[in-house]
C-alpha atoms as a PDB file:
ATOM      1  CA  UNK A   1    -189.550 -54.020 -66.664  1.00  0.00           C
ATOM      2  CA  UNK A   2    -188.958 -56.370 -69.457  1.00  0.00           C
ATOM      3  CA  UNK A   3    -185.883 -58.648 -69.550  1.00  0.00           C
ATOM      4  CA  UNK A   4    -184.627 -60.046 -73.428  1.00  0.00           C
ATOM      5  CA  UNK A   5    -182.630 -63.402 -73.626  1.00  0.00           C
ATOM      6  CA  UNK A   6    -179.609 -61.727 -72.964  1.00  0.00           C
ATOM      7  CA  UNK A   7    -180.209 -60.435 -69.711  1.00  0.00           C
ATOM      8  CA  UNK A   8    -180.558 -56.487 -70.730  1.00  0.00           C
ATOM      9  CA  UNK A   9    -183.607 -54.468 -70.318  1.00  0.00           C
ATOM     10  CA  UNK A  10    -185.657 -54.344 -73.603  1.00  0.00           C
ATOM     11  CA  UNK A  11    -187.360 -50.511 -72.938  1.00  0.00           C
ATOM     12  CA  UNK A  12    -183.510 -49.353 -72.096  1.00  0.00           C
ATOM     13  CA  UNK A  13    -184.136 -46.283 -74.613  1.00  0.00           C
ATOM     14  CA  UNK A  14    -187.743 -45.174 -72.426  1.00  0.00           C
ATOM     15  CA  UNK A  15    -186.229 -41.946 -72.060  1.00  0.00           C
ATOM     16  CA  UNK A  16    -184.541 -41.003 -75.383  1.00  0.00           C
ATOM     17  CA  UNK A  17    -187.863 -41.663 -77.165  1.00  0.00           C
ATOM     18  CA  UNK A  18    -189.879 -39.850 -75.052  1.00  0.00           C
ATOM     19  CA  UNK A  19    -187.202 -36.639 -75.572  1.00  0.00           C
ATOM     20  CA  UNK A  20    -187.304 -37.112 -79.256  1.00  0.00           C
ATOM     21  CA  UNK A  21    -191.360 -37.113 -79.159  1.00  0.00           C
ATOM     22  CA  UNK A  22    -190.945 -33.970 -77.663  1.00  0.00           C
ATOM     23  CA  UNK A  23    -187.954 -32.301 -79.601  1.00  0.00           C
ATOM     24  CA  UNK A  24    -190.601 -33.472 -82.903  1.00  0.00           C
ATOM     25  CA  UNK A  25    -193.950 -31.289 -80.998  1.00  0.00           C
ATOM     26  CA  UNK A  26    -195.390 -34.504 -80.304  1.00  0.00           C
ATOM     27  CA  UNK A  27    -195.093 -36.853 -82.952  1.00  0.00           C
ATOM     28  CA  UNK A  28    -193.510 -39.877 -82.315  1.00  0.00           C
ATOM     29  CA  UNK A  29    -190.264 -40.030 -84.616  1.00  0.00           C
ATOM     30  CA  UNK A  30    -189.595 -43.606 -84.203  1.00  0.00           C
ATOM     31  CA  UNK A  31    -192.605 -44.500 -86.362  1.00  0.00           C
ATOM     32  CA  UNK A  32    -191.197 -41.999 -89.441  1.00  0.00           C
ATOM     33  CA  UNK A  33    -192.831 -39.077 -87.826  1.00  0.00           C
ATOM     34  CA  UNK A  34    -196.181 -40.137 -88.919  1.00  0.00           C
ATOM     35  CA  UNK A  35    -199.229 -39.089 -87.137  1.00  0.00           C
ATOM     36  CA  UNK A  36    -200.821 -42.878 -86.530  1.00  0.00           C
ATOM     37  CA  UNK A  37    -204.509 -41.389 -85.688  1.00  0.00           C
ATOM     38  CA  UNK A  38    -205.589 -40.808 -89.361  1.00  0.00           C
ATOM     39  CA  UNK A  39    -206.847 -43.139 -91.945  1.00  0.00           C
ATOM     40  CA  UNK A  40    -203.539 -44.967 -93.132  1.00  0.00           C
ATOM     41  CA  UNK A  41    -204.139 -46.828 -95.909  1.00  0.00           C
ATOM     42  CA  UNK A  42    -201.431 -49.189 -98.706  1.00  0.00           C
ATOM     43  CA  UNK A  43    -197.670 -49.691 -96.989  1.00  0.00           C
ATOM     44  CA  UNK A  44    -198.314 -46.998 -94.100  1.00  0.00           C
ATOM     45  CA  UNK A  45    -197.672 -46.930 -90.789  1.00  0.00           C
ATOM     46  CA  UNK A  46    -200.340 -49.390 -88.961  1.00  0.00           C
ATOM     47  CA  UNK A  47    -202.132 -47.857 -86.685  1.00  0.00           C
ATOM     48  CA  UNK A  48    -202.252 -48.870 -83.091  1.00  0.00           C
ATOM     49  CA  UNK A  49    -204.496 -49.623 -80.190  1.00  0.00           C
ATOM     50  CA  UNK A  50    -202.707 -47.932 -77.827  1.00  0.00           C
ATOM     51  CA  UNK A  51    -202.001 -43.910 -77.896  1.00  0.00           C
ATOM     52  CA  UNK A  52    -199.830 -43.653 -74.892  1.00  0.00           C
ATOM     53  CA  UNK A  53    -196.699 -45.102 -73.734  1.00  0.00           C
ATOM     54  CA  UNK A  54    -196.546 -46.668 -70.119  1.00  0.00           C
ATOM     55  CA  UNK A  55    -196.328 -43.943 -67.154  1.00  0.00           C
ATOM     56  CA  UNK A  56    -192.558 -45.018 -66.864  1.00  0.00           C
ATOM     57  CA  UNK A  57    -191.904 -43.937 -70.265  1.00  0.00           C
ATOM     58  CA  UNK A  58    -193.856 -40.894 -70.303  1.00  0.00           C
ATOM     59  CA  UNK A  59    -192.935 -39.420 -66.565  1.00  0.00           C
ATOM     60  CA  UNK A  60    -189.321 -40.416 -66.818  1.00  0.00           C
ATOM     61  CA  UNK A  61    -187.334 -37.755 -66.307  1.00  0.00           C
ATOM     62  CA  UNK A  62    -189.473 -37.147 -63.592  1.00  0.00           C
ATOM     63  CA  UNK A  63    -189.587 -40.714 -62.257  1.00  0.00           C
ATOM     64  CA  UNK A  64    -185.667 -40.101 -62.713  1.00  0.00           C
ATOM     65  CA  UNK A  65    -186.089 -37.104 -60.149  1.00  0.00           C
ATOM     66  CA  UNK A  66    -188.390 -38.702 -57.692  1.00  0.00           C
ATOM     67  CA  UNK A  67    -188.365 -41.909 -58.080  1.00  0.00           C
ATOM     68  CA  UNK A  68    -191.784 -44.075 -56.721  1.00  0.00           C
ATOM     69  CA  UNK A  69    -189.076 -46.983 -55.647  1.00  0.00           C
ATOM     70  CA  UNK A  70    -186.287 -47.374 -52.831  1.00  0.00           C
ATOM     71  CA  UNK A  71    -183.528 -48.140 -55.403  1.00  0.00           C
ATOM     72  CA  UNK A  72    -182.289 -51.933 -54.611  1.00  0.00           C
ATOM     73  CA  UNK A  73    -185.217 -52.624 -52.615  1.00  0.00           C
ATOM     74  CA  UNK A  74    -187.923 -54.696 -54.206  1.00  0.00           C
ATOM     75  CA  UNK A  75    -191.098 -52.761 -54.271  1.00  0.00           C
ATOM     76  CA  UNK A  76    -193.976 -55.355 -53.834  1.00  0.00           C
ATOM     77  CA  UNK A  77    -194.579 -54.653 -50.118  1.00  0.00           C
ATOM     78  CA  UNK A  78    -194.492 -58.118 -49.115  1.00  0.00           C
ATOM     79  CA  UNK A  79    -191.343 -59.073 -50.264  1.00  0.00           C
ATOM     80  CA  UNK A  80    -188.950 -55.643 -49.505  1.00  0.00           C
ATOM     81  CA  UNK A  81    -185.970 -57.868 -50.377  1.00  0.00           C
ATOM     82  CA  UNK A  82    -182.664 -56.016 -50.620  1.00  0.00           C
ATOM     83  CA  UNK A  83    -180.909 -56.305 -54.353  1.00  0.00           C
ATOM     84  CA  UNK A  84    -178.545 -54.936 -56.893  1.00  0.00           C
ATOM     85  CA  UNK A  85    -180.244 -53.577 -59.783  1.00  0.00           C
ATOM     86  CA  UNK A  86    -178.948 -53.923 -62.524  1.00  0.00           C
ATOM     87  CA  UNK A  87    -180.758 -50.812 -64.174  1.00  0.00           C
ATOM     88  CA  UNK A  88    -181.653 -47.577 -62.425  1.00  0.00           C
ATOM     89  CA  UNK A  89    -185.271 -48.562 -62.688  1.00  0.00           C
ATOM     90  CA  UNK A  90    -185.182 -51.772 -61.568  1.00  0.00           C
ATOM     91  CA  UNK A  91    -188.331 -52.042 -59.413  1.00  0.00           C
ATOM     92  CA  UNK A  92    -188.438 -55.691 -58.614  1.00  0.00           C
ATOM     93  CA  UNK A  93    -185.891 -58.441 -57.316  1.00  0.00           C
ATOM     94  CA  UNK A  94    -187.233 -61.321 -59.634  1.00  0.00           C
ATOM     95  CA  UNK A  95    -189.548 -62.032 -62.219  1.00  0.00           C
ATOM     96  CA  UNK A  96    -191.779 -63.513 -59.757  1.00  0.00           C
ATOM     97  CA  UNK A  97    -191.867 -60.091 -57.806  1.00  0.00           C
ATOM     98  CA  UNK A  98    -192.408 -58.104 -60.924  1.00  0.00           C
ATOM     99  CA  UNK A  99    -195.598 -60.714 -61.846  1.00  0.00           C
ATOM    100  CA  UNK A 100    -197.148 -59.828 -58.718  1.00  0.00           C
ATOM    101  CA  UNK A 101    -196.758 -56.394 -58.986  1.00  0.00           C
ATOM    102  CA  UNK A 102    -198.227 -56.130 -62.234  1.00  0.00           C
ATOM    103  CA  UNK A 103    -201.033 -58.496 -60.768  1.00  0.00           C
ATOM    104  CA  UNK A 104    -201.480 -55.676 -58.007  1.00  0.00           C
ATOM    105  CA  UNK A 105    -201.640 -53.294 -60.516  1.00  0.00           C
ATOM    106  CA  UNK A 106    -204.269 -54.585 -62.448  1.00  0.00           C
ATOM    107  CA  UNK A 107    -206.149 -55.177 -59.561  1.00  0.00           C
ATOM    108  CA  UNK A 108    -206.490 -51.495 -58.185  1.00  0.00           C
ATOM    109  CA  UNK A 109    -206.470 -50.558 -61.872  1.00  0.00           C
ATOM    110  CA  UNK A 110    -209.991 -52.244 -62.608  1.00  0.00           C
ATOM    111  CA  UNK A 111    -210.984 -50.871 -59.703  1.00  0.00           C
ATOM    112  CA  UNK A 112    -210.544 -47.656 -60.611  1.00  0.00           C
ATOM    113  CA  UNK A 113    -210.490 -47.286 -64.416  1.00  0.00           C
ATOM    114  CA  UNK A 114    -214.808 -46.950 -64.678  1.00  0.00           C
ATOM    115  CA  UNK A 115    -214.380 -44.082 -61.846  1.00  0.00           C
ATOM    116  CA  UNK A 116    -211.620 -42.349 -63.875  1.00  0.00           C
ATOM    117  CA  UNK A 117    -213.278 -42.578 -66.479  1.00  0.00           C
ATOM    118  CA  UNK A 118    -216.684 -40.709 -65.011  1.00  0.00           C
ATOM    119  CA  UNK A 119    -214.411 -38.334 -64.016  1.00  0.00           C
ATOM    120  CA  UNK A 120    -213.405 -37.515 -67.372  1.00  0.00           C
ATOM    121  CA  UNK A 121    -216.557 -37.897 -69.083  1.00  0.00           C
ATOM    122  CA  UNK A 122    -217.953 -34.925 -66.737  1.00  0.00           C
ATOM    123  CA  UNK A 123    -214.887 -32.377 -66.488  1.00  0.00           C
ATOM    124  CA  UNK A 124    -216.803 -30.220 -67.734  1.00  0.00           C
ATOM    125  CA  UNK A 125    -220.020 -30.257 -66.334  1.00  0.00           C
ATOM    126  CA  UNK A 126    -221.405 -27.825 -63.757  1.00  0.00           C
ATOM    127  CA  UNK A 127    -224.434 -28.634 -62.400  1.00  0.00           C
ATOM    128  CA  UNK A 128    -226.854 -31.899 -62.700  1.00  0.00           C
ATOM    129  CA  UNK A 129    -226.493 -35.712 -62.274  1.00  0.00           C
ATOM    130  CA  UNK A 130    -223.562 -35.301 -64.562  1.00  0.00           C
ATOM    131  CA  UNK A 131    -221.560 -33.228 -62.222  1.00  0.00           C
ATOM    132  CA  UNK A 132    -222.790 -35.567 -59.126  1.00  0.00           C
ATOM    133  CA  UNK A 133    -221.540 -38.547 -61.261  1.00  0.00           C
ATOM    134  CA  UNK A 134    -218.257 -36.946 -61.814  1.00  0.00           C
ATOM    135  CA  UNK A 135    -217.891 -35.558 -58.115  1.00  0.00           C
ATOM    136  CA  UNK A 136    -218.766 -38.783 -56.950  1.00  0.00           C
ATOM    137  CA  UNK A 137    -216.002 -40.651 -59.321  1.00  0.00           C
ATOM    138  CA  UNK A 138    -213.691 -38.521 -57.818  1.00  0.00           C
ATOM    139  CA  UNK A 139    -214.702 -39.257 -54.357  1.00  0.00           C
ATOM    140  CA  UNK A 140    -214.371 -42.655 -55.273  1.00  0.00           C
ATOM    141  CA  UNK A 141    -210.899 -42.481 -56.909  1.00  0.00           C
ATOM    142  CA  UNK A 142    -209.453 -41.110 -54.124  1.00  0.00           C
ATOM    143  CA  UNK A 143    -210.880 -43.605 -51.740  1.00  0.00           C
ATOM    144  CA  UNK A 144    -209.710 -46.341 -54.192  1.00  0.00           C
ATOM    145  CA  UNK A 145    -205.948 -44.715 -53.773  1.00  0.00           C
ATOM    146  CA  UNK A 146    -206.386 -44.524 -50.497  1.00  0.00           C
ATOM    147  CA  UNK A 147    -207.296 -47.670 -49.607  1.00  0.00           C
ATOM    148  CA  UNK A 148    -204.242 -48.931 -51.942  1.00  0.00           C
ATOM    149  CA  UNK A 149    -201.884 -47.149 -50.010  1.00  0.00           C
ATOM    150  CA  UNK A 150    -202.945 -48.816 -46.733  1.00  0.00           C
ATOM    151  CA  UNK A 151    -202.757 -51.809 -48.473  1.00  0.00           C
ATOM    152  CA  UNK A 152    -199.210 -51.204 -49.290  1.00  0.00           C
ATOM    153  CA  UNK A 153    -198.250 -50.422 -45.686  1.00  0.00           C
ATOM    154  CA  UNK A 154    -199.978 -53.257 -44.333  1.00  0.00           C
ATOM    155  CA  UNK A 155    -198.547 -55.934 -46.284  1.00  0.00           C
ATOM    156  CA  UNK A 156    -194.648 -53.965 -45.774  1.00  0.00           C
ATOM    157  CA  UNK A 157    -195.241 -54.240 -42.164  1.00  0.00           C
ATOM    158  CA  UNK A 158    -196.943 -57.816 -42.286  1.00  0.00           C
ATOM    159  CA  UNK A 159    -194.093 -58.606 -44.124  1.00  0.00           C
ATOM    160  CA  UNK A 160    -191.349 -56.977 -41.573  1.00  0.00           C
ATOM    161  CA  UNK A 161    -193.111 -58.979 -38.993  1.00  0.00           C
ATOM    162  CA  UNK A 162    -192.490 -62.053 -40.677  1.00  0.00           C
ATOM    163  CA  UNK A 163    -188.571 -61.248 -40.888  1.00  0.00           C
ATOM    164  CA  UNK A 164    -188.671 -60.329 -37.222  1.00  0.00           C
ATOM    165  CA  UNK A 165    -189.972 -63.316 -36.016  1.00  0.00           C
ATOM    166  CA  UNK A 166    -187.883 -65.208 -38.403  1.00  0.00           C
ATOM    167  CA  UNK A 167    -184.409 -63.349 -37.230  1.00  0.00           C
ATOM    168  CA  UNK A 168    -185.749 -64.286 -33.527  1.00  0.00           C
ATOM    169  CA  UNK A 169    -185.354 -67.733 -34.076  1.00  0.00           C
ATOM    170  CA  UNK A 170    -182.201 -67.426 -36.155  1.00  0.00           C
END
């Protein structure tokens, strides 16, 4: 989540966007309608790096559904600090929270990003070191999330720990 100067979420309108792209089959409206993949060329449209919107954007009425977060509980494991959000998607309690999350993310996302894409690369094939490659990237992938997830749970209960002992000698 990204905070402008006057305190309200910059990517408030996430959701609308992503309806519109779909309402238009898939092109983005918000850039004129204008498929940014081609050769654009004079006053058009620039084109741009990156295809895809963030996960948040693209899953959210389904992050809306089921959301990954405790609503008004901060979701870097160690911290699990109780606050009012002042969005529905509010993940974080503070800027400092939100840094190290993203810092987690990157971390388990380097991890994993040559393994997804193996995994990719052989979808398709059937037999040969190209389908061990790609069996084995998903092996790995898994483990990666796995391993993530245990993390997680370690540093939430590390952190409840901590509180504990520091309520006992409140």
């Amino acid at each position: 989540m990204h905070w402008g100067p006057d305190g309200d979420a910059i990517e408030q309108e996430a959701g609308l966007r992503r309806s519109a792209i779909r309402a238009a089959g898939g092109r983005d409206m918000t850039r004129g309608g204008v498929d940014t993949r081609g050769d654009i060329r004079g006053n058009g449209v620039a084109r741009h790096a990156e295809r895809f919107e963030p996960f948040r954007d693209y899953a959210f009425a389904e992050l809306e559904a089921a959301p990954l977060h405790q609503a008004g509980v901060c979701f870097l494991p160690q911290c699990g600090r109780r606050f009012d959000p002042s969005v529905s998607w509010q993940m974080y309690c503070c800027k400092a929270c939100e840094r190290a999350g993203l810092t987690e993310f990157r971390k388990w996302g380097l991890r994993a990003a040559p393994a997804l894409l193996a995994w990719r690369l052989g979808k398709y094939a059937s037999d040969g070191p190209v389908a061990d490659r790609t069996r084995s990237a998903r092996r790995f992938v898994t483990a990666v999330q796995s391993a993530w997830i245990v993390d997680r749970a370690d540093r939430a209960k590390d952190n409840q720990t901590k509180q504990g002992a520091e309520n006992g000698r409140n």
